[in-house]
Protein backbone atom coordinates (compact mmCIF):
# COMPACT_ATOMS: atom_id res chain seq x y z
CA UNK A 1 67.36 -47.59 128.97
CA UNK A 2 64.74 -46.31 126.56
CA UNK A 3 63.42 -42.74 126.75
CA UNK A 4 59.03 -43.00 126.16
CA UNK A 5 57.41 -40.13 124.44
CA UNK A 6 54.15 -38.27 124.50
CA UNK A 7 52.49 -37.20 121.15
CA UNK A 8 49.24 -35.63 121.01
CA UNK A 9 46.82 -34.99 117.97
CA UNK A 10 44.05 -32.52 119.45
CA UNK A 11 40.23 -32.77 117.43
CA UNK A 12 38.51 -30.99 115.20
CA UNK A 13 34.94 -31.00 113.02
CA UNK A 14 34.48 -29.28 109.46
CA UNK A 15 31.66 -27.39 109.82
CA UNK A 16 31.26 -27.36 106.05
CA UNK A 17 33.71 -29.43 102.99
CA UNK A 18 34.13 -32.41 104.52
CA UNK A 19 37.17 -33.76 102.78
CA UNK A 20 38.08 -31.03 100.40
CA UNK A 21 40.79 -29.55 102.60
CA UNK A 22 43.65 -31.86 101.22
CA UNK A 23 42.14 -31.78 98.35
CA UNK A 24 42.35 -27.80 97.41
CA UNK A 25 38.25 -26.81 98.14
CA UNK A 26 37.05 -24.92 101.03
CA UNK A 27 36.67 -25.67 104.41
CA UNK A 28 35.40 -24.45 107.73
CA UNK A 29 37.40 -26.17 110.60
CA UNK A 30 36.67 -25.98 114.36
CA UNK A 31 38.74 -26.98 116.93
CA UNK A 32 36.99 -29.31 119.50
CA UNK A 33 38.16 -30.64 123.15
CA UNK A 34 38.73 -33.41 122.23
CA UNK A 35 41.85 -35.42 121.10
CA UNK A 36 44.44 -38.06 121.15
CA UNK A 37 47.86 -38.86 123.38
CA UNK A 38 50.23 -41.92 123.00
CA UNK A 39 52.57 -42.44 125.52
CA UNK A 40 54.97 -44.61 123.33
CA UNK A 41 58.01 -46.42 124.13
CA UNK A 42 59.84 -47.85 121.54
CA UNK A 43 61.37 -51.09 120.57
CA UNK A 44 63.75 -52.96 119.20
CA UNK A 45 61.36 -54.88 116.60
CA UNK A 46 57.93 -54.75 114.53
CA UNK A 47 55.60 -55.19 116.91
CA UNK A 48 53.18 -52.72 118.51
CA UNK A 49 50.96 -53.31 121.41
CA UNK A 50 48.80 -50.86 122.85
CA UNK A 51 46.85 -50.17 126.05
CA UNK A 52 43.29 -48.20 125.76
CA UNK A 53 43.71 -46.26 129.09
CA UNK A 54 39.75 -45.78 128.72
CA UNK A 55 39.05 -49.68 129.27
CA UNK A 56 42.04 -51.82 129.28
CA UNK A 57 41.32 -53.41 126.13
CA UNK A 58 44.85 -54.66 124.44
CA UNK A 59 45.96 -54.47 121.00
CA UNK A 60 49.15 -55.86 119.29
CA UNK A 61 50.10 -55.57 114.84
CA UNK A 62 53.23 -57.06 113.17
CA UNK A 63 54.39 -54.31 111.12
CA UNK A 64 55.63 -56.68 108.85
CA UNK A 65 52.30 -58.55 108.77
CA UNK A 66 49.79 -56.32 108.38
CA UNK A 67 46.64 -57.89 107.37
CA UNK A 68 42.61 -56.56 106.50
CA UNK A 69 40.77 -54.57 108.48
CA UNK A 70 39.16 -55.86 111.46
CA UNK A 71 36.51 -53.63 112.47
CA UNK A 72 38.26 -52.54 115.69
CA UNK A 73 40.12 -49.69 116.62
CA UNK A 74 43.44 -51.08 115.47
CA UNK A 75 42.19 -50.77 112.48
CA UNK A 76 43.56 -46.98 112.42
CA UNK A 77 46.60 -47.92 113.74
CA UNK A 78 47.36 -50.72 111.13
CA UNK A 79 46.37 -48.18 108.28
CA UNK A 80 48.60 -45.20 109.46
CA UNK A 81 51.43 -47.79 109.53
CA UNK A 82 50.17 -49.30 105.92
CA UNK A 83 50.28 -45.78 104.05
CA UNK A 84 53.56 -44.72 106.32
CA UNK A 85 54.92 -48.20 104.66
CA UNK A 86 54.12 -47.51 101.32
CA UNK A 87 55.52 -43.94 101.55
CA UNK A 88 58.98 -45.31 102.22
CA UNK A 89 59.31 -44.14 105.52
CA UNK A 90 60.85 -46.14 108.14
CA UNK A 91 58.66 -47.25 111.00
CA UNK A 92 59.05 -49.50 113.87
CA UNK A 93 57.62 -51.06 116.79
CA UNK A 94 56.60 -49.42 119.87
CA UNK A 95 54.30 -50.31 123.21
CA UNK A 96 51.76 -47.94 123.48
């Protein structure tokens, strides 16, 4: 049997340097209320599907067919697992 996991990635707003954080400049960060969870479960292949608890809608990427951007919000998903890729680090499937 496989053991799921939670992971959570709480919000925040830059009040002022928008994008100069990573890249050495200054920054004003707030924290917000708002954020992300995954309850994950993973599998023995590439595949991901995922469940948006806030409407149902369904989403499912080949890791090992990753193609443009859609417009959707699998979009972020597909491009955290396209820069993870090209950073050599192993990554695999998981429902979501």
């Amino acid at each position: 049997m496989t053991l799921g996991l939670t992971v959570r990635a709480p919000g925040r707003v830059n009040l002022i340097g928008e994008h100069t954080d990573y890249n050495h400049g200054l920054v004003l960060p707030a924290a917000i209320d708002l954020e992300i969870r995954i309850d994950l479960v993973p599998r023995d292949d590439r595949l991901v599907r995922l469940e948006l608890v806030a409407d149902g809608d369904l989403g499912q990427l080949d890791l090992d067919a990753i193609g443009a951007p859609s417009g959707g919000w699998l979009d972020y998903v597909a491009g955290v697992a396209r820069e993870l890729s090209h950073a050599g680090l192993p990554i695999g499937g998981f429902d979501g």
